[in-house]
N, C-alpha and C. Protein backbone atom coordinates (compact mmCIF):
# COMPACT_ATOMS: atom_id res chain seq x y z
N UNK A 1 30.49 -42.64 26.48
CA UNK A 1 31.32 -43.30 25.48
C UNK A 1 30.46 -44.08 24.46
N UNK A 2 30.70 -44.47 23.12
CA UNK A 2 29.79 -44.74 22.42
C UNK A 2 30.00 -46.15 22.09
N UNK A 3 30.89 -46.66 22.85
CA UNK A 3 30.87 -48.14 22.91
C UNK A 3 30.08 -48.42 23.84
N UNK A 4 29.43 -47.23 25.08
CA UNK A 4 28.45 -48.12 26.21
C UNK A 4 27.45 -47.80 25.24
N UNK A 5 26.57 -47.33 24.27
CA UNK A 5 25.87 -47.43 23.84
C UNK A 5 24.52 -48.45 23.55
N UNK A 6 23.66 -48.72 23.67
CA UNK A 6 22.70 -49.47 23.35
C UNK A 6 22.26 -49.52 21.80
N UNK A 7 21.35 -50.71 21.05
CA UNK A 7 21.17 -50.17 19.86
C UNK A 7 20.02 -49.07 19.54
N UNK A 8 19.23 -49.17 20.36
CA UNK A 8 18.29 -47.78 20.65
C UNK A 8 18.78 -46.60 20.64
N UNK A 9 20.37 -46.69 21.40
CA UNK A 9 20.49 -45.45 21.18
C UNK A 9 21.56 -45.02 20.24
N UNK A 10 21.64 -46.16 19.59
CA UNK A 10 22.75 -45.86 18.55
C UNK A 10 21.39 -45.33 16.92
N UNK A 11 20.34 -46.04 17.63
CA UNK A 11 19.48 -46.29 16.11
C UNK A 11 18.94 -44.62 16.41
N UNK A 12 18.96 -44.14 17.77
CA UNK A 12 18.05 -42.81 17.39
C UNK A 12 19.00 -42.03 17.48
N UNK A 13 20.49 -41.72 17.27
CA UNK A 13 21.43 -41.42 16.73
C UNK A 13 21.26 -41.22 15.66
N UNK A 14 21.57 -42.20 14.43
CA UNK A 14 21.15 -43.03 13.26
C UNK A 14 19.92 -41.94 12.87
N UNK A 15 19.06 -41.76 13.42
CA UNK A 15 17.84 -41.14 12.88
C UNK A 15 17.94 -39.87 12.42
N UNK A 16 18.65 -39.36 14.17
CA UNK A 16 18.40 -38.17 13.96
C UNK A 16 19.96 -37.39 12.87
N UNK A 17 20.73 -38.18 12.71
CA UNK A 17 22.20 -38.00 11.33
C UNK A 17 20.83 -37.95 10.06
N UNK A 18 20.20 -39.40 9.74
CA UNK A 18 19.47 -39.47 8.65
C UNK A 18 18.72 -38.17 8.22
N UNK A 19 17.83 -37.82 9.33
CA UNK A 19 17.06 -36.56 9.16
C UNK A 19 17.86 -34.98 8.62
N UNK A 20 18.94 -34.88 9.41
CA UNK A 20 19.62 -33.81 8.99
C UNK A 20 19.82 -34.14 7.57
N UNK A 21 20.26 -35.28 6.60
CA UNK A 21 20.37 -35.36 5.51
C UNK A 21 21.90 -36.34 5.42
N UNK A 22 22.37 -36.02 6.24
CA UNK A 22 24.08 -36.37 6.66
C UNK A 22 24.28 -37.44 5.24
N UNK A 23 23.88 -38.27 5.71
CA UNK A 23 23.99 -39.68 4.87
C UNK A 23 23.53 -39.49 3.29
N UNK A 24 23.16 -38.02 2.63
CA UNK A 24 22.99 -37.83 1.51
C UNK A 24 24.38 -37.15 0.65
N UNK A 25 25.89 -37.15 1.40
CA UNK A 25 27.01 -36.89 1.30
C UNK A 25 27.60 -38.25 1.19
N UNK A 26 28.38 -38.10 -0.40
CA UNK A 26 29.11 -39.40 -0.38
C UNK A 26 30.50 -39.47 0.44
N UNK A 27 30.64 -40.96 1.38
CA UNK A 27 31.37 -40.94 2.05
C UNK A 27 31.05 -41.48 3.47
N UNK A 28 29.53 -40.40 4.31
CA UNK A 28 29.29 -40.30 5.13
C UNK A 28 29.31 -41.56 6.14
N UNK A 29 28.82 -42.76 5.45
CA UNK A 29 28.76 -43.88 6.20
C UNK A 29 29.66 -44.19 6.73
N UNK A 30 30.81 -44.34 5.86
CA UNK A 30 32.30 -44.63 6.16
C UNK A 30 32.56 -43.65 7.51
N UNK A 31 32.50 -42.85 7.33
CA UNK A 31 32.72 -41.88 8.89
C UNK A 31 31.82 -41.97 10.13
N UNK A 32 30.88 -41.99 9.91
CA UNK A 32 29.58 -42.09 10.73
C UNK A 32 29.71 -43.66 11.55
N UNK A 33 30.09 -44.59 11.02
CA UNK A 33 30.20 -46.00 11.27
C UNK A 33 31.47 -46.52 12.23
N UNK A 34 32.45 -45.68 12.38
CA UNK A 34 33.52 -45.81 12.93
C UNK A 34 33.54 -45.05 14.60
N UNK A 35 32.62 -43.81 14.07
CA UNK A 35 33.04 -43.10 15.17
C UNK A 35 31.61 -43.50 16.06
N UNK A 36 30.54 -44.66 15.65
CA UNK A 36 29.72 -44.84 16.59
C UNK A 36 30.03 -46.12 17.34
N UNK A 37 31.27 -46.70 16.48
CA UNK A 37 31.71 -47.92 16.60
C UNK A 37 31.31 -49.38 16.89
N UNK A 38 30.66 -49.35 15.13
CA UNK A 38 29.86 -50.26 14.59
C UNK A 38 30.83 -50.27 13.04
N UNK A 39 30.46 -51.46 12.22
CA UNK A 39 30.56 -51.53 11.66
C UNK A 39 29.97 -50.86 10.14
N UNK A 40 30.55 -50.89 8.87
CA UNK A 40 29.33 -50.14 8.24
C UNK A 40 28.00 -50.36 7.39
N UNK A 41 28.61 -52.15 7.26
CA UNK A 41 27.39 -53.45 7.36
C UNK A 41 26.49 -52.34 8.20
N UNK A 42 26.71 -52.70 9.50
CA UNK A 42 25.70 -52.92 10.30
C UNK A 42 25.01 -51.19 10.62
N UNK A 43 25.61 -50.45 9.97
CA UNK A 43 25.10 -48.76 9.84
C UNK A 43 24.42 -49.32 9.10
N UNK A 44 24.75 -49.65 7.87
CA UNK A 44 23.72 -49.75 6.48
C UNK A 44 22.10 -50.87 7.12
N UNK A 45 22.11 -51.89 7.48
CA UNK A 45 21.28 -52.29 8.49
C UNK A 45 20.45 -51.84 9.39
N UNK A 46 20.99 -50.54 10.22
CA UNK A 46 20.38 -49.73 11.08
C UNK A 46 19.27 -48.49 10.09
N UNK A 47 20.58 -48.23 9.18
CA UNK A 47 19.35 -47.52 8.38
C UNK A 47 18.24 -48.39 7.47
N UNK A 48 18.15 -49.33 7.14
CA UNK A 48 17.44 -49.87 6.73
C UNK A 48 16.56 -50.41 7.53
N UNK A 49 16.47 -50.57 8.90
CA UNK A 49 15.25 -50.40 9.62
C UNK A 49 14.42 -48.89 10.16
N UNK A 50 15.26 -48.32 9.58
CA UNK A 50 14.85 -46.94 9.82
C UNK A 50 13.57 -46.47 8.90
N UNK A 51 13.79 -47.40 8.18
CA UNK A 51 12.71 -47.00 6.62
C UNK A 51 11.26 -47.28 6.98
């Protein structure tokens, strides 16, 4: 379930969406952020340590 999640494993989640490109579709965050069930603050955050 992706509420037991850790942020490790939400962040290499996060990575591996980034890599495919995912997040270069407008919209994506908004979807991506719900169904990992996080906020999309805190997506936008995750990817920004990703950098």
């Amino acid at each position: 379930p992706m509420d037991k999640l850790t942020k490790q494993d939400r962040l290499d989640i996060i990575r591996n969406i980034k890599d495919r490109g995912i997040f270069l579709i407008k919209g994506a965050v908004g979807i991506v952020a719900p169904e990992l069930k996080i906020s999309i603050p805190t997506l936008y955050r995750y990817l920004q340590a990703l950098k």
